[in-house]
Structure formats: C-alpha cells, structure tokens
C-alpha atoms as a PDB file:
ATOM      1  CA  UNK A   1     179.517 194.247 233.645  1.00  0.00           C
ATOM      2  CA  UNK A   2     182.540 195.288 234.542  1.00  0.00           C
ATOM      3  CA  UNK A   3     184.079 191.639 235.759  1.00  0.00           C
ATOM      4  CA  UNK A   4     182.663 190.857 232.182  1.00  0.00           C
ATOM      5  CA  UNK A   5     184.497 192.989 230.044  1.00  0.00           C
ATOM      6  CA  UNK A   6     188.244 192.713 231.782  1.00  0.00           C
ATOM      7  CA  UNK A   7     187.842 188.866 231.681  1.00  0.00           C
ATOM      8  CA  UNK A   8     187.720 188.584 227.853  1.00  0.00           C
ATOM      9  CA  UNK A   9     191.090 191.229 227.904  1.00  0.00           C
ATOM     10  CA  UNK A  10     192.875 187.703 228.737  1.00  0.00           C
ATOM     11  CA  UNK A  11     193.669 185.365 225.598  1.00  0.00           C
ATOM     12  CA  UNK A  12     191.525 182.708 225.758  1.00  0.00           C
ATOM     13  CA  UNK A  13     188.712 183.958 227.083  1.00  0.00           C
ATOM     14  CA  UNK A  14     185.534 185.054 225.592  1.00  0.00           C
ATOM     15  CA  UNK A  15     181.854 186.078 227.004  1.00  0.00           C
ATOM     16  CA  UNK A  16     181.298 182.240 227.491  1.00  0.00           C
ATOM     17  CA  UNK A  17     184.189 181.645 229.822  1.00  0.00           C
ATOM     18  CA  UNK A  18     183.675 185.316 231.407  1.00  0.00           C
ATOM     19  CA  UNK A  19     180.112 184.622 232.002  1.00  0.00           C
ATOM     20  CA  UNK A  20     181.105 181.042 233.771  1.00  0.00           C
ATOM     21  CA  UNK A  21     183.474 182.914 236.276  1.00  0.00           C
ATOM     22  CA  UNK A  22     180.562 185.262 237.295  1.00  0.00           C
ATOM     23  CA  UNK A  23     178.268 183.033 238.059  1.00  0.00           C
ATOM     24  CA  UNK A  24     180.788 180.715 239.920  1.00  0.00           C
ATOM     25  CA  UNK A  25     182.005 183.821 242.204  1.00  0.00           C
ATOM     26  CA  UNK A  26     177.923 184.526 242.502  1.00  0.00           C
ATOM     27  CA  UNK A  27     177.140 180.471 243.166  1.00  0.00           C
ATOM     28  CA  UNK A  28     180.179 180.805 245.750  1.00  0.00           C
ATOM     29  CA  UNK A  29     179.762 184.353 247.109  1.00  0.00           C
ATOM     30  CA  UNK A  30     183.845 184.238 247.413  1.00  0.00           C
ATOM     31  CA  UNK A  31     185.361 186.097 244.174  1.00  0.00           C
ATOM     32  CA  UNK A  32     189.392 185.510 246.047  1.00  0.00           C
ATOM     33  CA  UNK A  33     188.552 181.409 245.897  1.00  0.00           C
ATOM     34  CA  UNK A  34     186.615 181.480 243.122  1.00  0.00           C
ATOM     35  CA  UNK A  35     189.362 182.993 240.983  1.00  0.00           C
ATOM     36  CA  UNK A  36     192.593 180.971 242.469  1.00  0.00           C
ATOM     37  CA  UNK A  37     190.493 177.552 241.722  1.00  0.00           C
ATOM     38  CA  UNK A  38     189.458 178.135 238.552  1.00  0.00           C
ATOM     39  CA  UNK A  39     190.659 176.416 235.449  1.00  0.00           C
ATOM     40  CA  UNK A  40     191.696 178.890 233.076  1.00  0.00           C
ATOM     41  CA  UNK A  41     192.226 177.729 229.419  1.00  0.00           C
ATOM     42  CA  UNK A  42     195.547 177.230 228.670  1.00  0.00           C
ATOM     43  CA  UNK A  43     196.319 180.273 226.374  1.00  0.00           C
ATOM     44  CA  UNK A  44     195.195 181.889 229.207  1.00  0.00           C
ATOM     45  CA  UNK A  45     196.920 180.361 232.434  1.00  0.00           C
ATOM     46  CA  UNK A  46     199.996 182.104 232.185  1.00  0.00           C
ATOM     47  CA  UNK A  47     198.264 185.344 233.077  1.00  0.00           C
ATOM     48  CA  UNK A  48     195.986 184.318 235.433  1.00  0.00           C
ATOM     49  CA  UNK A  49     197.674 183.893 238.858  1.00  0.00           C
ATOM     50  CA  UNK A  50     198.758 187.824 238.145  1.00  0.00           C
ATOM     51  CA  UNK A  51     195.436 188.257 237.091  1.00  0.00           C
ATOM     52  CA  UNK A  52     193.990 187.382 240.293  1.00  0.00           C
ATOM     53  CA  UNK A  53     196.171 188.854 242.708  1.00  0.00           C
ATOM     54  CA  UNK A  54     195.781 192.139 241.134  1.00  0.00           C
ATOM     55  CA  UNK A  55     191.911 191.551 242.173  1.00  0.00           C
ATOM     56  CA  UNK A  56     192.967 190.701 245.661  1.00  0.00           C
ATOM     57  CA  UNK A  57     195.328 193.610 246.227  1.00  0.00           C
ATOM     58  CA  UNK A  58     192.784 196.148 244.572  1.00  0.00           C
ATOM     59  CA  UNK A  59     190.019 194.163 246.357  1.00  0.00           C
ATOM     60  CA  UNK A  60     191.602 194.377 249.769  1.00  0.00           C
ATOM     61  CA  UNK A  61     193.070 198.185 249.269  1.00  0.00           C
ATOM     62  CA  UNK A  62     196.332 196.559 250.408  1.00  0.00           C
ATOM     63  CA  UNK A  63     198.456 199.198 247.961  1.00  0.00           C
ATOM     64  CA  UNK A  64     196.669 202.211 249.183  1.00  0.00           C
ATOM     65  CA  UNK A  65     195.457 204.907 246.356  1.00  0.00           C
ATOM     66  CA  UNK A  66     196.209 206.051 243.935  1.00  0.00           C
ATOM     67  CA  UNK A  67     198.957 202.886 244.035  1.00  0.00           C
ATOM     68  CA  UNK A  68     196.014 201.021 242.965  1.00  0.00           C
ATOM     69  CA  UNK A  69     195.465 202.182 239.581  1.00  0.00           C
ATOM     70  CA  UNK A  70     199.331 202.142 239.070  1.00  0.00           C
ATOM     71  CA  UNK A  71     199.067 198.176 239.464  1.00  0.00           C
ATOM     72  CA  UNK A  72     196.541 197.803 237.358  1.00  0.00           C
ATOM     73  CA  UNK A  73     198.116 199.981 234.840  1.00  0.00           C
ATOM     74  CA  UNK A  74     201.155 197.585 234.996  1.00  0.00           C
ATOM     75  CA  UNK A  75     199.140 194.964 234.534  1.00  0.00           C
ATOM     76  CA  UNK A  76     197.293 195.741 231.766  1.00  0.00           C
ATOM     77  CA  UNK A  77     199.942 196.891 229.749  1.00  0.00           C
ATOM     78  CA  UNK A  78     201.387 193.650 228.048  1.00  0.00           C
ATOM     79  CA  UNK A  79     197.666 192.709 227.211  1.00  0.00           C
ATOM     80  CA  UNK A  80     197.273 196.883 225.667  1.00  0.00           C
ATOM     81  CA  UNK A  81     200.480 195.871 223.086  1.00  0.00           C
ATOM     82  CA  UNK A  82     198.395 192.424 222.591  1.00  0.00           C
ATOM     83  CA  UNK A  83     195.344 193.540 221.859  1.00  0.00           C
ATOM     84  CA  UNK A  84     195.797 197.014 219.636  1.00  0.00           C
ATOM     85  CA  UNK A  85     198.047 198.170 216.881  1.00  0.00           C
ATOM     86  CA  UNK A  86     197.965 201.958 218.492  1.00  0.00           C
ATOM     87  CA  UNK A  87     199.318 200.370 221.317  1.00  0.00           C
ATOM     88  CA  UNK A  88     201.692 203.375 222.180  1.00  0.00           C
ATOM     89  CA  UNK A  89     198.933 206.209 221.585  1.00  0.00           C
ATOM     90  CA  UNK A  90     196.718 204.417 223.787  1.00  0.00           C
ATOM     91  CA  UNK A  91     199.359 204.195 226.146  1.00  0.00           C
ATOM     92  CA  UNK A  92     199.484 207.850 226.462  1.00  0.00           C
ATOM     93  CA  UNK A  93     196.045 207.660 227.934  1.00  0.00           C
ATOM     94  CA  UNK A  94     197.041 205.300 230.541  1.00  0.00           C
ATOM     95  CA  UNK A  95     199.268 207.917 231.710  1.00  0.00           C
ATOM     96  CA  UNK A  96     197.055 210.669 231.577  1.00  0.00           C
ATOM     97  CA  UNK A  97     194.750 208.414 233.466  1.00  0.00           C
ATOM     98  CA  UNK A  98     197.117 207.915 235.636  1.00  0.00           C
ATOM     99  CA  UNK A  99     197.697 211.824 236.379  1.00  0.00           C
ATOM    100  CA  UNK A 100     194.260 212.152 236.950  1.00  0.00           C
ATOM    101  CA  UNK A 101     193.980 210.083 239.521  1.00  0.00           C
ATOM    102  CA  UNK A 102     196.400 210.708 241.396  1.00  0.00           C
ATOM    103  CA  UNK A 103     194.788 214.240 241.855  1.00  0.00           C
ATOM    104  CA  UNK A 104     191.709 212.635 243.805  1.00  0.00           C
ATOM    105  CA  UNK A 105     192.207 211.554 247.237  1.00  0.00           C
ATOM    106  CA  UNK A 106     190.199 207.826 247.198  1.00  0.00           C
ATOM    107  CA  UNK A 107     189.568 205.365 244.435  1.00  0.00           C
ATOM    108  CA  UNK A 108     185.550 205.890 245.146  1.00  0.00           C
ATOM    109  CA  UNK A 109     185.707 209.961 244.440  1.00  0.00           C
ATOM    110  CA  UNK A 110     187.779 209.030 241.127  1.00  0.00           C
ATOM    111  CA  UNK A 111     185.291 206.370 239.747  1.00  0.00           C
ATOM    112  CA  UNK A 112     182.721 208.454 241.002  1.00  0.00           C
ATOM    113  CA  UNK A 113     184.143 211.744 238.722  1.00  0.00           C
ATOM    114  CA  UNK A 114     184.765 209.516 236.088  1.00  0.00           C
ATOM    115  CA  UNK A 115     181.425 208.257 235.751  1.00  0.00           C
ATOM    116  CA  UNK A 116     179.495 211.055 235.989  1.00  0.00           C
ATOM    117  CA  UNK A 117     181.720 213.089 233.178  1.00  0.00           C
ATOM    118  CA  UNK A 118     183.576 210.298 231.481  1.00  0.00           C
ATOM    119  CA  UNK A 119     186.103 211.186 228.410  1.00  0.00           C
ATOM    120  CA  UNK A 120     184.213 210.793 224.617  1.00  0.00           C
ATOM    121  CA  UNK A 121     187.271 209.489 222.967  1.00  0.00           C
ATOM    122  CA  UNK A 122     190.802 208.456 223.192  1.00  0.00           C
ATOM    123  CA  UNK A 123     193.747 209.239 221.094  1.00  0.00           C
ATOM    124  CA  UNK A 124     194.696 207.367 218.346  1.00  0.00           C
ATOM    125  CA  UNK A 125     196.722 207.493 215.356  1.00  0.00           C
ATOM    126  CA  UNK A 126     196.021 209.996 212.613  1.00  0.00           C
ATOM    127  CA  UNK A 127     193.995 208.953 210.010  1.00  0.00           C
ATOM    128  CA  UNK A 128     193.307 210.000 206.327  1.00  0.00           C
ATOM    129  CA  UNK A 129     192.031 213.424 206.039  1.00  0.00           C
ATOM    130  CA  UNK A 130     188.257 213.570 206.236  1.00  0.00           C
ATOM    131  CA  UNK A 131     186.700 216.529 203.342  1.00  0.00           C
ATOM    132  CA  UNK A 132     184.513 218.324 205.988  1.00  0.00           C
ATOM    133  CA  UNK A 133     187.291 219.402 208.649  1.00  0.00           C
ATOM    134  CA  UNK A 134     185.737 222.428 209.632  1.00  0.00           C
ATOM    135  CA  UNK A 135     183.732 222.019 212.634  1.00  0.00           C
ATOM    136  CA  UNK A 136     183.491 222.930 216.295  1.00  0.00           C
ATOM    137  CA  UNK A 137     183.707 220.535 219.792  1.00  0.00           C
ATOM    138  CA  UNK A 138     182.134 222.124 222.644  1.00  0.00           C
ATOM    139  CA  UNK A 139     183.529 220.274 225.607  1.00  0.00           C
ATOM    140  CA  UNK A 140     183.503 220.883 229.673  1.00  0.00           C
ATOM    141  CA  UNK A 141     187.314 220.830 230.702  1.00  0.00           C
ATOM    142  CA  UNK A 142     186.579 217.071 232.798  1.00  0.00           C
ATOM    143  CA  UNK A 143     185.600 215.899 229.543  1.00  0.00           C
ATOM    144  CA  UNK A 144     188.522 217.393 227.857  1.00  0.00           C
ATOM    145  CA  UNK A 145     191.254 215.315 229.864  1.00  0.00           C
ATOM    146  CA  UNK A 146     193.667 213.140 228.071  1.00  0.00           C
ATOM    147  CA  UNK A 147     192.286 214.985 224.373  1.00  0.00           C
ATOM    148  CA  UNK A 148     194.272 217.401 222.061  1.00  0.00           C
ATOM    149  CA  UNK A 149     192.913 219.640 219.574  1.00  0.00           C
ATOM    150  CA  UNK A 150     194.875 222.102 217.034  1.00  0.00           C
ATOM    151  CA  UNK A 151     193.263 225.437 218.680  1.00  0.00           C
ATOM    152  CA  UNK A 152     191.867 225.615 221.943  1.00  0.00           C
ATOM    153  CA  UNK A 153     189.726 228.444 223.291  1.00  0.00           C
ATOM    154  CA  UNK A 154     189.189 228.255 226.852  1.00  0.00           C
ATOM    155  CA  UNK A 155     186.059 230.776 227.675  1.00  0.00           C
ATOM    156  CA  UNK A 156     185.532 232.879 230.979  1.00  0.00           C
ATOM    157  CA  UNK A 157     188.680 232.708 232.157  1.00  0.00           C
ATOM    158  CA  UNK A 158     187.689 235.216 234.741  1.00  0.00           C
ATOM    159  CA  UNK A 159     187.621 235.460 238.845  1.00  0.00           C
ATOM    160  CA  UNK A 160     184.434 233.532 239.463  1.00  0.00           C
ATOM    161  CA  UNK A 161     184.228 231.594 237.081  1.00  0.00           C
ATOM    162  CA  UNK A 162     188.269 230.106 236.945  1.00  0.00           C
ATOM    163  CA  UNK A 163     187.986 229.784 239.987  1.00  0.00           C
ATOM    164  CA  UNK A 164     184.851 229.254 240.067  1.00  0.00           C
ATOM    165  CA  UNK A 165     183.048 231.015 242.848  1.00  0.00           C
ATOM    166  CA  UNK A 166     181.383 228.058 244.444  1.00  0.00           C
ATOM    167  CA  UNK A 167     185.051 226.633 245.224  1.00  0.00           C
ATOM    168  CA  UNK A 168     187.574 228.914 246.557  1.00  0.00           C
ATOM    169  CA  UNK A 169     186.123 228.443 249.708  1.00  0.00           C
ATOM    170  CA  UNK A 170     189.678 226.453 250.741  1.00  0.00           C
ATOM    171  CA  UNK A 171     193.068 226.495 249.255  1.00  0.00           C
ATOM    172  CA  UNK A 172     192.589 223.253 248.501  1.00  0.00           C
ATOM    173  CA  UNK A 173     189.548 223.639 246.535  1.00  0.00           C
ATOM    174  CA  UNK A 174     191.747 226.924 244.646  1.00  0.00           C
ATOM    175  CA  UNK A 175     194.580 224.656 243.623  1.00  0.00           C
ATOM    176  CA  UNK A 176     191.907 222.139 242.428  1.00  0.00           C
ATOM    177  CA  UNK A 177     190.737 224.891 240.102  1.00  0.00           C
ATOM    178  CA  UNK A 178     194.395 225.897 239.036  1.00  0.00           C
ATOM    179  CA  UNK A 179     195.023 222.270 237.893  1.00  0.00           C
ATOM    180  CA  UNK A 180     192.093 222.376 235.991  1.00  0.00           C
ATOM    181  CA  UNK A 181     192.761 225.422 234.019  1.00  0.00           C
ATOM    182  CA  UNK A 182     195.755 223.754 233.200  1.00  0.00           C
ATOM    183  CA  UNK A 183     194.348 220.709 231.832  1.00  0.00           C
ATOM    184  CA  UNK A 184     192.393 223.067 229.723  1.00  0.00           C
ATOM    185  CA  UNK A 185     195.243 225.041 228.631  1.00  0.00           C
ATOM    186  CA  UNK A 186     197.438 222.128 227.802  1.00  0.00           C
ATOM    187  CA  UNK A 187     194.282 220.242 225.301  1.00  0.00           C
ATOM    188  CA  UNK A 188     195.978 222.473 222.646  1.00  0.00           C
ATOM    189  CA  UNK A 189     198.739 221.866 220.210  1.00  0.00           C
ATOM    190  CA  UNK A 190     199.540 224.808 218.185  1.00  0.00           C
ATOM    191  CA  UNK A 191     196.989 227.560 219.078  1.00  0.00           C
ATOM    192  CA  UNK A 192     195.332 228.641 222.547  1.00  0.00           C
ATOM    193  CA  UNK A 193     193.335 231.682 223.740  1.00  0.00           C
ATOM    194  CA  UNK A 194     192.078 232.770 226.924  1.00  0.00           C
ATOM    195  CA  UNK A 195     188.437 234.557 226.152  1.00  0.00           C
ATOM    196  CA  UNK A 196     188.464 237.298 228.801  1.00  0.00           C
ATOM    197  CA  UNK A 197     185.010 239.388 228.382  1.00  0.00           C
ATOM    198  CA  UNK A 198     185.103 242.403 229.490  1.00  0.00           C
ATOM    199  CA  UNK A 199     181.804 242.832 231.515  1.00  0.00           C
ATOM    200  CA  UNK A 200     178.949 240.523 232.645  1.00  0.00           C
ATOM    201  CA  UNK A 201     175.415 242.159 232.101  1.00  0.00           C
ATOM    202  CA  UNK A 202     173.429 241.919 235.855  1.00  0.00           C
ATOM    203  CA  UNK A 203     170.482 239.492 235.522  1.00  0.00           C
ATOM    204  CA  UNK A 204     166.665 240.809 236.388  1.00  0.00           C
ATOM    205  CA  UNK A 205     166.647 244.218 233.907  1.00  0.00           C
ATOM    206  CA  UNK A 206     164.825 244.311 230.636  1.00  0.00           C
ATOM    207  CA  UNK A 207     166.647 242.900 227.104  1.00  0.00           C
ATOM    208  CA  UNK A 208     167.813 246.517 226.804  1.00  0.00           C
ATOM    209  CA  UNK A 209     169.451 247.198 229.744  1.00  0.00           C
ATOM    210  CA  UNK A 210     173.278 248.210 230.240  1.00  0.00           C
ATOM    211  CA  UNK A 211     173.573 247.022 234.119  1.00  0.00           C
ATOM    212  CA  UNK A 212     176.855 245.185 234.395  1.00  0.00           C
ATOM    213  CA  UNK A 213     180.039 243.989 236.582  1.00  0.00           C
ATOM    214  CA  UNK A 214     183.553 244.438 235.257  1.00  0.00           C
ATOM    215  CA  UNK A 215     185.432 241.165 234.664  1.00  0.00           C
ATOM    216  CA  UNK A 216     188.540 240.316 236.429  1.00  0.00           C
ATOM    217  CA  UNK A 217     190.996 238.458 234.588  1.00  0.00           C
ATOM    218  CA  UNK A 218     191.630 234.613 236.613  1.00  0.00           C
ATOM    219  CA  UNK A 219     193.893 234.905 239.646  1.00  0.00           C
ATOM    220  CA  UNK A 220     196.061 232.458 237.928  1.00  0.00           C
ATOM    221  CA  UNK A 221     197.553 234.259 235.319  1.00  0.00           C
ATOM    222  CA  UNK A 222     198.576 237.639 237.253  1.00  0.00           C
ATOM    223  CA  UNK A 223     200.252 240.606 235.382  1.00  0.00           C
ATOM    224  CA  UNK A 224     203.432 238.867 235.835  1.00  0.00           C
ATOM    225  CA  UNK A 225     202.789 236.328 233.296  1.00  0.00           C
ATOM    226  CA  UNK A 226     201.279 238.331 230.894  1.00  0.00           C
ATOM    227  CA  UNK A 227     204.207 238.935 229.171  1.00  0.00           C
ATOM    228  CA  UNK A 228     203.963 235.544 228.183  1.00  0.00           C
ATOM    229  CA  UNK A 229     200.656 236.030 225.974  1.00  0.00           C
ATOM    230  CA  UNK A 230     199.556 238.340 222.893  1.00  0.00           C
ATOM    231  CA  UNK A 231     196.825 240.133 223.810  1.00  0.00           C
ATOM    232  CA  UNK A 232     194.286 240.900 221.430  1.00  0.00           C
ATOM    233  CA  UNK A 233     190.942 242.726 221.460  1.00  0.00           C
ATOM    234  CA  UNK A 234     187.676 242.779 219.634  1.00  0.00           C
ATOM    235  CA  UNK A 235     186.414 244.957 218.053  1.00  0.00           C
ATOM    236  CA  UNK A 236     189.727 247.053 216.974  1.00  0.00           C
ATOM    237  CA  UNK A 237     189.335 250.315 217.756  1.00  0.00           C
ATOM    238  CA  UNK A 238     190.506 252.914 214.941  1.00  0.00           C
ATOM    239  CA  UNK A 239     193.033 255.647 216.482  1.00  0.00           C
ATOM    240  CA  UNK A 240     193.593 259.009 215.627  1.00  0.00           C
ATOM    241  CA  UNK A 241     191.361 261.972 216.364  1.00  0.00           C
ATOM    242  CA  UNK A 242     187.583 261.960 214.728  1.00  0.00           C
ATOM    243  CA  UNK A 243     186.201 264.196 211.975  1.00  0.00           C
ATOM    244  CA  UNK A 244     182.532 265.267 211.667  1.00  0.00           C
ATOM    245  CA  UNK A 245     181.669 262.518 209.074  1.00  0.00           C
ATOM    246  CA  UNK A 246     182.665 260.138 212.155  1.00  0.00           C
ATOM    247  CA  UNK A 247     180.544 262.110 214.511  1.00  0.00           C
ATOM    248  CA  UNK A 248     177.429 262.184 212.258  1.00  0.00           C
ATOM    249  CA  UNK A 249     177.709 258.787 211.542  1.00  0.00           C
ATOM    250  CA  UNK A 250     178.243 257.988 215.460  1.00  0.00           C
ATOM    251  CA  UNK A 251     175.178 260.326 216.106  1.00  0.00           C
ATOM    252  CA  UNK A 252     172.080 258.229 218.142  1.00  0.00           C
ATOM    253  CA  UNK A 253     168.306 259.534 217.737  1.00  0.00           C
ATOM    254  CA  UNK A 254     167.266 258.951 221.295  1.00  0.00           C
ATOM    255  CA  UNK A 255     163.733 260.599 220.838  1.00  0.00           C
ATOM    256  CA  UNK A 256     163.295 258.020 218.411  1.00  0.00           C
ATOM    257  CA  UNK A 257     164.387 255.078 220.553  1.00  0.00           C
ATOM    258  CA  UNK A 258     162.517 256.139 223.627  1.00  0.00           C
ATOM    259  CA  UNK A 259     159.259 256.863 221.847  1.00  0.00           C
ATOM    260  CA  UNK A 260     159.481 253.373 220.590  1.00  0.00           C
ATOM    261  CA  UNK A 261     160.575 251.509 223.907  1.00  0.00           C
ATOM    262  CA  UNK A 262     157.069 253.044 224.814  1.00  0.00           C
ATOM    263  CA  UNK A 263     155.069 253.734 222.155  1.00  0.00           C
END
C-alpha cells in the first residue's frame, strides 16, 4: 500500500502504472532491479533514477537514521510544490516531522510510534470562518505534534503524571518526558495554561470520601521559572475577616448528613 501511494506522487504515474511496478518487483522478488529496468513514462523519467536510489539508500540503511528521513524529505520536496497550492504550510510539517524523528533512536521505533498514534490533520492555510467556532479538541500530546491551536490547556502537569511515573526510571526516559511537555506547551499560539490540581482523591473509599495526596507541581517548571507564568486559582477566595452572616451561611448540619449516609 505504501509502494502504491508514493508511486502515483511522480507525474505520470497513476494506480495503473503503480500497480504494474508491484507486481513486477513481486514477479521478480528484486525491488533494486526491478526499479532501475523499468520504463517509466516520459513525464516521469526525469525523476526516476532519483527516485530509485532514494529506495536503495533507505532500503539498504546506507545513510544511517534519522539521515534517512532527511533524504526522503529532500526528495519529496519538488514533487510537495508540484502537487499542492499550500505547498509552504505543508512544508512546515515536513519539518516538524523531521524533529520528531530525530528524537527516536531507529527508523522501526519511529514508524512504529507513528502508527500506533498517528497525527489527525496537518496544517493548512486558513480558511473562511466557519459560524459554529466554539468547540473543544481533546487530544493526547503524540497526537498533538506538528498542530497549533489558539489556547492550549495542558492538564496534570504534575510529578507523576509529567513525568509520568512509569518513565523516570532513567534520565533518558525523564528528558523524553521534558520534550514532550514541550511539544505540548508549544501547540499554542496566543494562550496556554498549565492545569495544576491541587490534590488527587486515593482510590478504594466510598463516593464521599476526602482521602487524598497533595499534587506536586512537574519537575520541569521549578520555582525558578515561575516568574515566567500568571498564576491563577479557582475558586477565588474572598479576603478580609468573616462576619456572622458568613458563618451561618458556612454552618454544616452534620447530624443531618450522618443520619442520612445511614439511615
């Protein structure tokens, strides 16, 4: 499928002439051959010697990664400005391609990644304004790579959690999770927040219960750089000392509440 659909990215080939070259490398059993011996149509046969040794050099893991998806980045890019008027926004997502990659250590753990949580969209240009405009996208921070959005809020941005607590087993695995809370913090254009909750209510107690753990703000963003965010809580607390409407009003009936926990 995938020999399929970067055939027809050359001019002058569609699924007919895509499906011929498949079956000739499966007839064969020799893709290299196969691809240096074939007649390519003439609009075409200008791009298909570079065509093919891009195969061979990817095929043969003579470049090394991520060099690899640099090539083929090269490559593709004339037939990108062919093929699409938003050639320069989709560019941008070759490079943020790019500087994903480059973060995983073999071309199989990338495809791998990339398959399992692939991206729902890439950027293009802005259209015209759509009257409904007031939604929400829910979106793991893998999936969020190479997308923008106006506001941003990135949730849990606690110890455990960013990091999580199932990778900090290794610096390696900790800087992992520090590049990803930057991918999440840089999906936003004008507005970001960082949802620190304040406690995290212990699991096995009934619906009622008031067993919890204090949250710990993320490792990565120590007091130092606080000073570098508004901090804002919820709900606002009113100052200023409390009068006996406010205690009346704050008064709780516990007999009441026990009697019907049990009764």
């Amino acid at each position: 499928m995938a020999g399929f659909r970067v055939l027809q990215l050359l001019p002058g080939i569609g699924p007919s002439t895509a499906r011929r070259v498949l079956d000739d490398i499966v007839v064969k059993q020799e893709a290299f051959s196969t691809l240096t011996s074939f007649k390519a149509p003439a609009a075409a046969a200008e791009h298909w010697t570079s065509f093919s040794d891009v195969v061979r050099q990817v095929a043969q893991a003579s470049s090394g990664w991520p060099s690899e998806i640099e090539l083929i980045c090269r490559w593709y890019e004339p037939h990108l400005e062919r093929k699409y008027e938003d050639a320069q926004s989709r560019q941008a997502d070759l490079i943020q391609l790019l500087q994903i990659a480059m973060s995983y250590p073999s071309r199989e753990r990338f495809l791998t990644e990339l398959t399992l949580d692939p991206p729902e969209a890439t950027s293009a240009q802005a259209g015209p304004p759509l009257l409904d405009e007031e939604y929400l996208i829910l979106s793991t921070i893998h999936s969020a790579k190479g997308q923008e959005w106006t506001s941003v809020f990135v949730l849990n941005t606690v110890d455990g959690c960013i990091p999580s607590d199932m990778a900090t087993g290794s610096s390696a695995e900790i800087e992992e999770e520090r590049r990803l809370l930057y991918v999440a913090m840089t999906r936003a254009k004008d507005q970001l927040h960082l949802i620190v909750p304040q406690r995290f209510y212990t699991h096995g107690q009934r619906s009622t219960g008031d067993r919890h753990v204090y949250a710990s703000r993320t490792r990565f963003i120590p007091d130092l750089l606080t000073c570098h965010f508004g901090v804002a809580r919820w709900p606002v607390l009113a100052h200023g000392p409390s009068t006996a409407d406010d205690r009346s009003k704050s008064s709780v009936d516990i007999r009441s509440r026990m009697r019907a926990m049990w009764g």
